[in-house]
C-alpha atoms as a PDB file:
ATOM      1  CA  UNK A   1     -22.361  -2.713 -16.285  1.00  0.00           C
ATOM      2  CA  UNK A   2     -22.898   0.821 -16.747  1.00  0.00           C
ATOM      3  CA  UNK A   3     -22.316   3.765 -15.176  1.00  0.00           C
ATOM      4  CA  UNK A   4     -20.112   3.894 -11.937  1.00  0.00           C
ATOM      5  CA  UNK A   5     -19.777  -0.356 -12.048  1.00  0.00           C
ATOM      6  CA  UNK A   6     -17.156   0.321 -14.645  1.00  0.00           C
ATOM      7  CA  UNK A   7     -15.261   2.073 -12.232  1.00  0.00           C
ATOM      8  CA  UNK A   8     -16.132   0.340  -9.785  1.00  0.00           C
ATOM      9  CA  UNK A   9     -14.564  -3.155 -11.273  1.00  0.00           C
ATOM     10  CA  UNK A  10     -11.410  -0.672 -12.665  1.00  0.00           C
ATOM     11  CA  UNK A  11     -10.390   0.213  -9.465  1.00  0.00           C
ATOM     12  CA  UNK A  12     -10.792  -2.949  -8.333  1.00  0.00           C
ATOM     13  CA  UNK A  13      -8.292  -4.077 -10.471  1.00  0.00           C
ATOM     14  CA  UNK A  14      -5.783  -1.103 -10.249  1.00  0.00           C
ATOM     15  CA  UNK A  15      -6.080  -2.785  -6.214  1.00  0.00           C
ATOM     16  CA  UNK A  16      -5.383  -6.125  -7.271  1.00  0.00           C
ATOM     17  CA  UNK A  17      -2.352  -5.193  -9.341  1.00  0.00           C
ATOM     18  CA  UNK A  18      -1.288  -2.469  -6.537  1.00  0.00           C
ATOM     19  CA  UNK A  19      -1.737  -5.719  -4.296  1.00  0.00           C
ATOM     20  CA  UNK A  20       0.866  -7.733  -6.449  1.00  0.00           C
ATOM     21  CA  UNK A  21       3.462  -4.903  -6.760  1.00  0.00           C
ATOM     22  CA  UNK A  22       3.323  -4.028  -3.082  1.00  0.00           C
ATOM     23  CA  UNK A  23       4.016  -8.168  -2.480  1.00  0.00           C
ATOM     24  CA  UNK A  24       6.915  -8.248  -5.126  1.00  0.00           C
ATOM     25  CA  UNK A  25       8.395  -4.993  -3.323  1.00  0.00           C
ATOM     26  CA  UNK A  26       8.349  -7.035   0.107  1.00  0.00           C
ATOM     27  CA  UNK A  27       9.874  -9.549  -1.479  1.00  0.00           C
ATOM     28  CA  UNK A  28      12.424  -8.474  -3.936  1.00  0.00           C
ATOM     29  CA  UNK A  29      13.529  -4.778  -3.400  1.00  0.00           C
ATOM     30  CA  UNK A  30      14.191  -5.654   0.842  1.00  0.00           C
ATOM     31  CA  UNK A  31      17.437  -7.647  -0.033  1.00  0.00           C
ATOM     32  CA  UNK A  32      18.739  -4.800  -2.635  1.00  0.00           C
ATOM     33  CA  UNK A  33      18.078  -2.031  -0.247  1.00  0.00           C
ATOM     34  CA  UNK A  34      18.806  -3.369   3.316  1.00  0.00           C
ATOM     35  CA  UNK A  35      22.133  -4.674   5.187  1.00  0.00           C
ATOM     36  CA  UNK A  36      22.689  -8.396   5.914  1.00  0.00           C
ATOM     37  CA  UNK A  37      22.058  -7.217   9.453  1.00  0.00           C
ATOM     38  CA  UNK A  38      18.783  -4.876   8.574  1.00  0.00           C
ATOM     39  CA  UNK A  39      16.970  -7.040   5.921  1.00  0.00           C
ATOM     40  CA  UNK A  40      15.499  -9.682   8.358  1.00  0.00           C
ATOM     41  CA  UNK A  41      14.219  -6.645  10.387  1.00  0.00           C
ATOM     42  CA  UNK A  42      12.677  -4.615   7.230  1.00  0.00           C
ATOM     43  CA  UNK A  43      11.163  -7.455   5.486  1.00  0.00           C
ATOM     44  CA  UNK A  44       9.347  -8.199   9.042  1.00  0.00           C
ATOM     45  CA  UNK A  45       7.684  -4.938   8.990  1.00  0.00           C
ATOM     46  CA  UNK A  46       7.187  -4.552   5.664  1.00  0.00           C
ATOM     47  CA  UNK A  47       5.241  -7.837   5.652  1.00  0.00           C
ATOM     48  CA  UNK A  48       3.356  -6.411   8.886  1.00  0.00           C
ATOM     49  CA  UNK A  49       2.527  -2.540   7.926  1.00  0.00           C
ATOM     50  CA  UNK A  50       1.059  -4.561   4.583  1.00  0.00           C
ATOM     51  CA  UNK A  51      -1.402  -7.001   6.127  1.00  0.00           C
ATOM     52  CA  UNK A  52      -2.099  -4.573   8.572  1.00  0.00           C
ATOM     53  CA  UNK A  53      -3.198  -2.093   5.803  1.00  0.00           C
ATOM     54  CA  UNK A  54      -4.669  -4.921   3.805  1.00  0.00           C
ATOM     55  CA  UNK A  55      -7.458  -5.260   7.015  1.00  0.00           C
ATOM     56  CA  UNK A  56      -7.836  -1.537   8.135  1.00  0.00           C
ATOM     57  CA  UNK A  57      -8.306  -0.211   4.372  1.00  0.00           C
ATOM     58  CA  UNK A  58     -11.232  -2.536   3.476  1.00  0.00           C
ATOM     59  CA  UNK A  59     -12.807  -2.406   6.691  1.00  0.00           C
ATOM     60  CA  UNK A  60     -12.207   1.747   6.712  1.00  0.00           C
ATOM     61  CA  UNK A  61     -14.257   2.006   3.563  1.00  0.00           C
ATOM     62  CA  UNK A  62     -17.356  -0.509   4.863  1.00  0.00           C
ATOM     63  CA  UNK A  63     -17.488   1.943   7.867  1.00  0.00           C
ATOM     64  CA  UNK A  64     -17.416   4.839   5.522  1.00  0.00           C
ATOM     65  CA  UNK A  65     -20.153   3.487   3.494  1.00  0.00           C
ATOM     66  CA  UNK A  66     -22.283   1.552   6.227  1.00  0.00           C
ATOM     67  CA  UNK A  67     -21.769   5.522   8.201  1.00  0.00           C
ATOM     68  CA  UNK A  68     -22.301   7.413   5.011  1.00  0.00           C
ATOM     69  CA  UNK A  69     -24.712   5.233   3.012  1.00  0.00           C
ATOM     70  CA  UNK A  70     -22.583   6.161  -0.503  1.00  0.00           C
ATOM     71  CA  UNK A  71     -21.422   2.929  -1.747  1.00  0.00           C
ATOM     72  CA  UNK A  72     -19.002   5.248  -3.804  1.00  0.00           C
ATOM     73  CA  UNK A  73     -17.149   6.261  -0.609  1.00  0.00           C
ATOM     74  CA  UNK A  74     -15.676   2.623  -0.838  1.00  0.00           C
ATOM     75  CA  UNK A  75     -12.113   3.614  -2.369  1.00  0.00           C
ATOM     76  CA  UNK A  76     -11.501   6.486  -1.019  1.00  0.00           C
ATOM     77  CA  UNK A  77      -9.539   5.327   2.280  1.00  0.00           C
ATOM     78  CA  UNK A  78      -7.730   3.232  -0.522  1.00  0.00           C
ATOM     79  CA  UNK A  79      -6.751   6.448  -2.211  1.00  0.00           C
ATOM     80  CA  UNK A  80      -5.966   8.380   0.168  1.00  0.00           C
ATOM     81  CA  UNK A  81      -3.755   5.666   1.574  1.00  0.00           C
ATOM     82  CA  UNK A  82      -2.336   5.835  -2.004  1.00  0.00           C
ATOM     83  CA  UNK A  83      -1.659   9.903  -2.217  1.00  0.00           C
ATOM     84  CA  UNK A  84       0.379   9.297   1.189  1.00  0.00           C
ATOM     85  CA  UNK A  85       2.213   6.333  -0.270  1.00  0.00           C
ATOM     86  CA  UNK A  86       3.327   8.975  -3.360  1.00  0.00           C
ATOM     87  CA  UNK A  87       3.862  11.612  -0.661  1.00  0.00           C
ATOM     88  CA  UNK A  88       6.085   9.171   0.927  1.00  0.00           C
ATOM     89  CA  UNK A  89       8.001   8.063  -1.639  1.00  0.00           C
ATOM     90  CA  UNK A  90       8.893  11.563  -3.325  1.00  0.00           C
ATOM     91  CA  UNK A  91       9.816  12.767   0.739  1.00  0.00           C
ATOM     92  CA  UNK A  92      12.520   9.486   1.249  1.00  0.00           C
ATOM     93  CA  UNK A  93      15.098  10.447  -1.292  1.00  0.00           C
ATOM     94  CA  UNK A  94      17.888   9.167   1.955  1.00  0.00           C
ATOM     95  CA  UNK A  95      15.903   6.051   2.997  1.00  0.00           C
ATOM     96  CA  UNK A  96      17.894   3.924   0.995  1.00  0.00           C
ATOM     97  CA  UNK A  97      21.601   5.334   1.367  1.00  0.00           C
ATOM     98  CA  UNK A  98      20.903   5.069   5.451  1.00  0.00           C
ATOM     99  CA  UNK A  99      19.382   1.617   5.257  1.00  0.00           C
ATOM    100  CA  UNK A 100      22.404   0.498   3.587  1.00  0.00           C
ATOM    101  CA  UNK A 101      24.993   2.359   5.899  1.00  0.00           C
ATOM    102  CA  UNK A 102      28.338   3.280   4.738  1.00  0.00           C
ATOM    103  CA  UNK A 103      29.722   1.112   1.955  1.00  0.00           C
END
C-alpha cells in the first residue's frame, strides 16, 4: 500500500476502535451517570442514536463519493460527526450532575 491506502486502512482502524469505545460507553458509563429511574431510558437511546449513526455515516460518505467521484471524501462525514462529538462533549460540563438529580 502506498500513498493514501495507508491512511486509508489507519482511519479505518481509528473507526473500529472509536466503534469499541462508543459500545463500552453504552454499556458501562450509562449505570455510573444515570438514576435507577433514568438509566433504562438513556441506555435505550444511546443504543439507538449509535446504530442509527452507524447506518447514516457509512452510507453519507458512499453518497459523497458516488456524488463527488473522490474516493477520499469517504471519512469525512465520519469526521465531522467526530468534531461535533468533541464539540459536544467540551459544551455538557452539567449533563451529568442533572442526569443524576439531587443526591
Amino acid at each position: 500500500m502506498t500513498g493514501s491506502g495507508w491512511f486509508t486502512l489507519i482511519a479505518a482502524f481509528a473507526l473500529g476502535i472509536a466503534t469499541c469505545v462508543q459500545l463500552i460507553q453504552v454499556v458501562g458509563l450509562v449505570p455510573q451517570i444515570a438514576t435507577v429511574e433514568t438509566a433504562p431510558s438513556l441506555s435505550a437511546g444511546l443504543f439507538a442514536v449509535g446504530y442509527l449513526l452507524g447506518f447514516v455515516i457509512p452510507l453519507a460518505g458512499g453518497l459523497l463519493v458516488d456524488g463527488m467521484g473522490n474516493p477520499g471524501l469517504v471519512l469525512v462525514p465520519a469526521l465531522v460527526l467526530a468534531a461535533l462529538g468533541i464539540l459536544a462533549a467540551h459544551a455538557s460540563k452539567n449533563m451529568v450532575s442533572s442526569l443524576r438529580g439531587a443526591e
